[in-house]
Protein backbone atom coordinates (compact mmCIF):
# COMPACT_ATOMS: atom_id res chain seq x y z
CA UNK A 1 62.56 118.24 127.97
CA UNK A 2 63.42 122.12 128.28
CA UNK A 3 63.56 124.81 125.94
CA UNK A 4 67.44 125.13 126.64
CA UNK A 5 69.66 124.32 123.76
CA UNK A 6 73.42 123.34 124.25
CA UNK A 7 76.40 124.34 121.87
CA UNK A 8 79.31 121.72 121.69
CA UNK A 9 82.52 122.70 120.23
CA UNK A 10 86.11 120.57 119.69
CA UNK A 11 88.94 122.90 120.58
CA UNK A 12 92.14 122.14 118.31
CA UNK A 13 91.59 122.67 114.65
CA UNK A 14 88.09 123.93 115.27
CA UNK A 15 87.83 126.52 118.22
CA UNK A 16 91.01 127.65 118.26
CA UNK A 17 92.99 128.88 115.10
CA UNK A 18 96.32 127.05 113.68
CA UNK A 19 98.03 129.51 116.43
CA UNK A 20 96.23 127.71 119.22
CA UNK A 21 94.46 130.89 119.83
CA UNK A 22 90.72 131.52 120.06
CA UNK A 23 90.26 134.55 117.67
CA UNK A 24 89.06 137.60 120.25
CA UNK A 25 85.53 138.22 117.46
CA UNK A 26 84.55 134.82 118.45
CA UNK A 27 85.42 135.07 122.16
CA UNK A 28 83.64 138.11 122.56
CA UNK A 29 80.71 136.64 120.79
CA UNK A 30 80.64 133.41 123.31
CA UNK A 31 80.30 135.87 126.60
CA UNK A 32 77.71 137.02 124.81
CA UNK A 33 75.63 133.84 124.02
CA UNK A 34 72.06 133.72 126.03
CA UNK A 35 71.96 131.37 129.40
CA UNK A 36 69.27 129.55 127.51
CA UNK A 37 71.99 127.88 125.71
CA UNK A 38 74.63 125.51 127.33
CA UNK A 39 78.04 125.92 125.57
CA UNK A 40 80.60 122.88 126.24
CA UNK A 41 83.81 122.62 124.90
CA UNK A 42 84.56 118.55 123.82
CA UNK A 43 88.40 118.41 123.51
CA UNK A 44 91.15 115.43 123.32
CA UNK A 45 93.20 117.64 125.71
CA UNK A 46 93.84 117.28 129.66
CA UNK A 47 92.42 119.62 131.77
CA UNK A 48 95.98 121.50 132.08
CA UNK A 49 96.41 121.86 128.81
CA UNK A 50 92.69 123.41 128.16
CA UNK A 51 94.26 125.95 130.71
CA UNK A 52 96.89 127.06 128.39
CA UNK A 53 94.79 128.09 125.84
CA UNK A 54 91.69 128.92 127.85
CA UNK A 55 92.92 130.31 130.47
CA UNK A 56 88.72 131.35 131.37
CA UNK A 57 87.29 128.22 131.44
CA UNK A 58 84.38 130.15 132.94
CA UNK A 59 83.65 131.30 129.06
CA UNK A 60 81.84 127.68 129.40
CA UNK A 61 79.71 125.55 131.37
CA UNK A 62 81.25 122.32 131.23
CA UNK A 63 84.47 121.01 129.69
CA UNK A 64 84.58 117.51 128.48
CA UNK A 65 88.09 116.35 128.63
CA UNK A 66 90.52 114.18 127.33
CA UNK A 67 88.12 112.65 124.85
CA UNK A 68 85.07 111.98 127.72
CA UNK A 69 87.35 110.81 130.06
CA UNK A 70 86.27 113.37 132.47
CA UNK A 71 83.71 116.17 132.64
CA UNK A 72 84.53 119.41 134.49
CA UNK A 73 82.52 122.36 135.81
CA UNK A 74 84.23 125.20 135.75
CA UNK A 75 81.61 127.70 137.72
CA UNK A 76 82.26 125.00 140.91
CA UNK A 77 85.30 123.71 139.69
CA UNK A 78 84.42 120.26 140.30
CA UNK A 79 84.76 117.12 138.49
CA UNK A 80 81.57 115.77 138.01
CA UNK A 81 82.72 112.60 135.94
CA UNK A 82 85.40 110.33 135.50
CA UNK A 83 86.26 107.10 133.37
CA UNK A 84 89.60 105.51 133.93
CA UNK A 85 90.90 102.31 132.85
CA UNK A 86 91.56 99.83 136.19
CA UNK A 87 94.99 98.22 137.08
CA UNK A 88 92.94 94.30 136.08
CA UNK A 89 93.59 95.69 132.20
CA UNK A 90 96.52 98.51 132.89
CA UNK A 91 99.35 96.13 132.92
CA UNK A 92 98.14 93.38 130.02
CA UNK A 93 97.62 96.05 127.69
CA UNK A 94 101.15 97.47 128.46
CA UNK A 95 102.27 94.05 127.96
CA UNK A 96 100.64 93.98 125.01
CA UNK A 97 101.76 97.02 123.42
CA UNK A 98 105.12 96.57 124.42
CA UNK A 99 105.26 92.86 122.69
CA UNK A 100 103.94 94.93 119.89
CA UNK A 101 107.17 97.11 119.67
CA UNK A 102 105.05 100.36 119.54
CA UNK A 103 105.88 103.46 120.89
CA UNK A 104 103.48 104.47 123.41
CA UNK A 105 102.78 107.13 126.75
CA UNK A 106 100.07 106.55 129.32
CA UNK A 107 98.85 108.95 131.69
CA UNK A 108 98.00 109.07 135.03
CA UNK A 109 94.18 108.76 136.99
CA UNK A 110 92.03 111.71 136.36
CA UNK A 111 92.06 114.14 137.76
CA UNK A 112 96.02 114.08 137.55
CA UNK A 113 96.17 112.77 133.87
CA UNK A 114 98.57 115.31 132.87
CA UNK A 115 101.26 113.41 134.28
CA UNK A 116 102.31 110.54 132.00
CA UNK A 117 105.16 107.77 131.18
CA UNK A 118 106.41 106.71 128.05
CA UNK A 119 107.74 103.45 126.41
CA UNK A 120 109.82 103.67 123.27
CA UNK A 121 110.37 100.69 121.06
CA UNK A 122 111.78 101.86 117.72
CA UNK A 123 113.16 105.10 116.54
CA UNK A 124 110.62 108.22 115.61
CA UNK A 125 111.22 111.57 115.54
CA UNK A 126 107.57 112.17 115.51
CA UNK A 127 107.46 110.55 119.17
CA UNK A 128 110.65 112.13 120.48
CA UNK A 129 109.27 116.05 119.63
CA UNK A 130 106.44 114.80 121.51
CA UNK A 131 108.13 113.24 124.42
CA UNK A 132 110.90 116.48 124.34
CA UNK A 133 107.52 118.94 124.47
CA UNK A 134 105.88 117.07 128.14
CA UNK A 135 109.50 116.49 129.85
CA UNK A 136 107.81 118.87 132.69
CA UNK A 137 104.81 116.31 132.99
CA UNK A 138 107.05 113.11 132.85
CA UNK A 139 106.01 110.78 135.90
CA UNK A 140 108.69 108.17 135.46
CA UNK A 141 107.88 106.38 138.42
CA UNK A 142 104.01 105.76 137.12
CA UNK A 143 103.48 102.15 136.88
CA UNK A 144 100.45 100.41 135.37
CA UNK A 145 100.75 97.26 136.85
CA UNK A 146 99.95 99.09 140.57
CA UNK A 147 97.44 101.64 139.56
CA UNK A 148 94.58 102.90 137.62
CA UNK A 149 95.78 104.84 134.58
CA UNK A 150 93.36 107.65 132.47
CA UNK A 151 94.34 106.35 129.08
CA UNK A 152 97.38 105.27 126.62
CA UNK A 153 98.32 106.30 123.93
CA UNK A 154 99.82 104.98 120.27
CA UNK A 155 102.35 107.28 117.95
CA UNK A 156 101.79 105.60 114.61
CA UNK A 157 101.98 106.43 110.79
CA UNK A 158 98.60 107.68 109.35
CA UNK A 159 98.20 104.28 107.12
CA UNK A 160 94.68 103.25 107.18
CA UNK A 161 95.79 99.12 107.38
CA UNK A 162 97.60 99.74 110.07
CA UNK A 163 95.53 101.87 112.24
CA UNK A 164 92.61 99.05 111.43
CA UNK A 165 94.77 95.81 112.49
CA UNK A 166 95.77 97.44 115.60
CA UNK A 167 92.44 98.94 116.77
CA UNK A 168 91.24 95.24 116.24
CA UNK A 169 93.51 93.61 118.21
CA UNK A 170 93.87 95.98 120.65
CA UNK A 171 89.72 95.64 121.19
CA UNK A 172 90.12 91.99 121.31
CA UNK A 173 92.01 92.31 124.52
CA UNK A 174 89.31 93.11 126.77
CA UNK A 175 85.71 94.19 126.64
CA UNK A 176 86.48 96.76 129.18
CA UNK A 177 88.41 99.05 126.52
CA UNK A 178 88.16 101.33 123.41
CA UNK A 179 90.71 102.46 120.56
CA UNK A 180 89.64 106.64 119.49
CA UNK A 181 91.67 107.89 116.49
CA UNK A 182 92.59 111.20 116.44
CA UNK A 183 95.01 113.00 113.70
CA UNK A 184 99.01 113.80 115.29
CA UNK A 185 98.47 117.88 115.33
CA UNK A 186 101.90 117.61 115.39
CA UNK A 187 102.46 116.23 111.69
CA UNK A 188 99.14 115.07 109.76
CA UNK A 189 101.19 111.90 108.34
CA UNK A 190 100.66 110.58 112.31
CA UNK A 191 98.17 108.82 114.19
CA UNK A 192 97.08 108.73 117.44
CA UNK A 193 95.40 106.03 118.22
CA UNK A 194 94.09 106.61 122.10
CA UNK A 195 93.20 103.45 124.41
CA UNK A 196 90.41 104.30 126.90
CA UNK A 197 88.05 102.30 129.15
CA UNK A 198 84.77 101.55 127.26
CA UNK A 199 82.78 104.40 129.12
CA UNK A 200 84.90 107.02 127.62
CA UNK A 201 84.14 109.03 124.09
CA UNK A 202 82.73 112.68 123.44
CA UNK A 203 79.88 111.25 121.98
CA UNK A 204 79.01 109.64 125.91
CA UNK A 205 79.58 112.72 127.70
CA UNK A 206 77.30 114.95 125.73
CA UNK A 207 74.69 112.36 126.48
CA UNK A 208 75.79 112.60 130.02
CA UNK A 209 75.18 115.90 129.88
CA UNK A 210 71.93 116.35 127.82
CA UNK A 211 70.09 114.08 130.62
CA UNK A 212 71.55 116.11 133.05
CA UNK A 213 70.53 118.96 132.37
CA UNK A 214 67.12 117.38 130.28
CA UNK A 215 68.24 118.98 127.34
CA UNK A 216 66.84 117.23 123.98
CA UNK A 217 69.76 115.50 121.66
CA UNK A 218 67.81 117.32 118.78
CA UNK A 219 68.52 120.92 120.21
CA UNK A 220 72.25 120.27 120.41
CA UNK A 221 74.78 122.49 117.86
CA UNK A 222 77.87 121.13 117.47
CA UNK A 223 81.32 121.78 115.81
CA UNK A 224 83.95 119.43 115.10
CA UNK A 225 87.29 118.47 112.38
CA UNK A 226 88.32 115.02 113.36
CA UNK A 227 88.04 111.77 113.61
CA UNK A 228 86.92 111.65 117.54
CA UNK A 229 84.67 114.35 117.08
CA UNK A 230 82.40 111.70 114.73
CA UNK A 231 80.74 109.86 118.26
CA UNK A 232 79.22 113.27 119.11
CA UNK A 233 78.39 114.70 115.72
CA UNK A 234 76.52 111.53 114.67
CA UNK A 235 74.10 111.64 117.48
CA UNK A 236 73.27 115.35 117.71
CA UNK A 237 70.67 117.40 115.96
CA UNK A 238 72.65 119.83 114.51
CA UNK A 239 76.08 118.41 113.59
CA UNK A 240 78.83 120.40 111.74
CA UNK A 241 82.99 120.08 110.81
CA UNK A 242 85.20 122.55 109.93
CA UNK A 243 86.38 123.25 106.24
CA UNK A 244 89.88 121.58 107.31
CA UNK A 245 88.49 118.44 108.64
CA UNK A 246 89.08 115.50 106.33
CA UNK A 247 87.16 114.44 103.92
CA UNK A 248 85.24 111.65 105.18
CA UNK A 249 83.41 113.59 107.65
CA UNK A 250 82.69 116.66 105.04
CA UNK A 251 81.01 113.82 103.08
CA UNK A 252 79.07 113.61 106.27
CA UNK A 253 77.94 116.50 107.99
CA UNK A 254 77.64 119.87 106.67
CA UNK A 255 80.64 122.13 106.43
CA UNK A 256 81.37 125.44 107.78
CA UNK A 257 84.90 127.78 106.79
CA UNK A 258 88.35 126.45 108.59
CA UNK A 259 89.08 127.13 111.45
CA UNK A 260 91.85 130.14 110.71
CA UNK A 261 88.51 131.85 108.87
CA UNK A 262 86.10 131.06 112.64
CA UNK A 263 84.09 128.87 111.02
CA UNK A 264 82.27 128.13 114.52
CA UNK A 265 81.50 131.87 114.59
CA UNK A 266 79.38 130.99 111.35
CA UNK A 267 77.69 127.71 113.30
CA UNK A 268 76.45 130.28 115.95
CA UNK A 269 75.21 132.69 114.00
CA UNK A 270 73.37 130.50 111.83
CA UNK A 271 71.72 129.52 114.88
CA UNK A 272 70.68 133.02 116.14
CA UNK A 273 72.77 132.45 119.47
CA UNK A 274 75.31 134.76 118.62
């Protein structure tokens, strides 16, 4: 193994403040972080929508996107992984959720992900402010039963029952699939519960990349606040959430100050890299 270290940070609720802005003290003190370390942003969001709030994706050396989905280099602006789910499991679990009455959006192959469709089964404003915010990325003619598809996606209410009967019968569908939970940032009260094929999860990319680049799980920082942040933070040397995060993962890694107070700025400097 080398002597190179890699920093992995989540982007919503931990990178970026509640403004969806990354604070320009801690920006200036990531251009500033030695080559010796590898800094890789792990994020839930589509490569367009890391554009919007990093608009220099050059401030890193990879991006992990859409919860592992995909891996991108920004230097060569290549792709240099990608996990979709195929059209043998597309169009049962559609079925599926759709028997289900849940109210659902699925997204195109990476590297086009952004675009998506939606199904709506039952009334929720929670899913219409959602659906009303991505009208320019609605791909109403995207069909799962005639092509691969990136991911799909649940709008439920945060109730732990629920989100643990669905996630098991969801599973139970195929061996080919996984169920992430992630917190609405839209309204806390919501779940998202995110259907990927098994290959996919932060936690599997940062592996990816640590044998890529021979870089020892041990000498990996990283920064999360939620609940698909856990994959990666349990099998990293250095693992660390937010002061916002909830409190099962502040039971289990230590805790740095919220977001709005840069508590990633505090991670780095803690480990002499900024």
């Amino acid at each position: 193994m080398s002597k190179q270290k890699m920093w992995v940070t989540d982007l919503d609720g931990t990178l970026l403040n509640n403004n969806e802005m990354l604070p320009v003290q801690l920006e200036e003190a990531i251009t500033h972080i030695p080559n010796t370390t590898i800094k890789v942003v792990a994020t839930g969001r589509n490569l367009e929508k890391v554009k919007r709030v990093l608009p220099d994706m050059k401030l890193f050396d990879y991006i992990i996107f859409s919860s592992g989905a995909g891996i991108y280099h920004p230097k060569t602006q290549e792709i240099i992984q990608a996990n979709n789910l195929s059209t043998s499991i597309t169009q049962p679990l559609f079925e599926c959720l759709n028997q289900k009455k849940q109210n659902f959006i699925f997204s195109k192959a990476i590297p086009f992900n952004a675009a998506i469709n939606y199904k709506k089964n039952y009334p929720c404003n929670h899913f219409d402010i959602y659906i009303n915010a991505h009208q320019k990325e609605l791909d109403l003619q995207l069909n799962p039963s005639i092509q691969d598809l990136a991911q799909f996606m649940i709008f439920i209410p945060n109730h732990k029952d629920l989100i643990e009967r669905l996630t098991k019968e969801i599973n139970s569908l195929s061996n080919e699939i996984q169920v992430i939970r992630a917190t609405s940032p839209i309204d806390s009260e919501y779940c998202w519960l995110e259907i990927f094929s098994k290959a996919v999860s932060k936690g599997k990319a940062v592996n990816f990349l640590s044998k890529k680049l021979s870089i020892d799980m041990k000498e990996i920082i990283g920064v999360g606040n939620d609940y698909n942040d856990l994959d990666f933070l349990s099998i990293i040397g250095n693992p660390y959430v937010v002061r916002n995060s909830p409190e099962p993962l502040k039971s289990r890694f230590d805790v740095v100050s919220s977001n709005n107070d840069m508590g990633v700025l505090e991670v780095l400097k803690k480990h002499g890299i900024a």
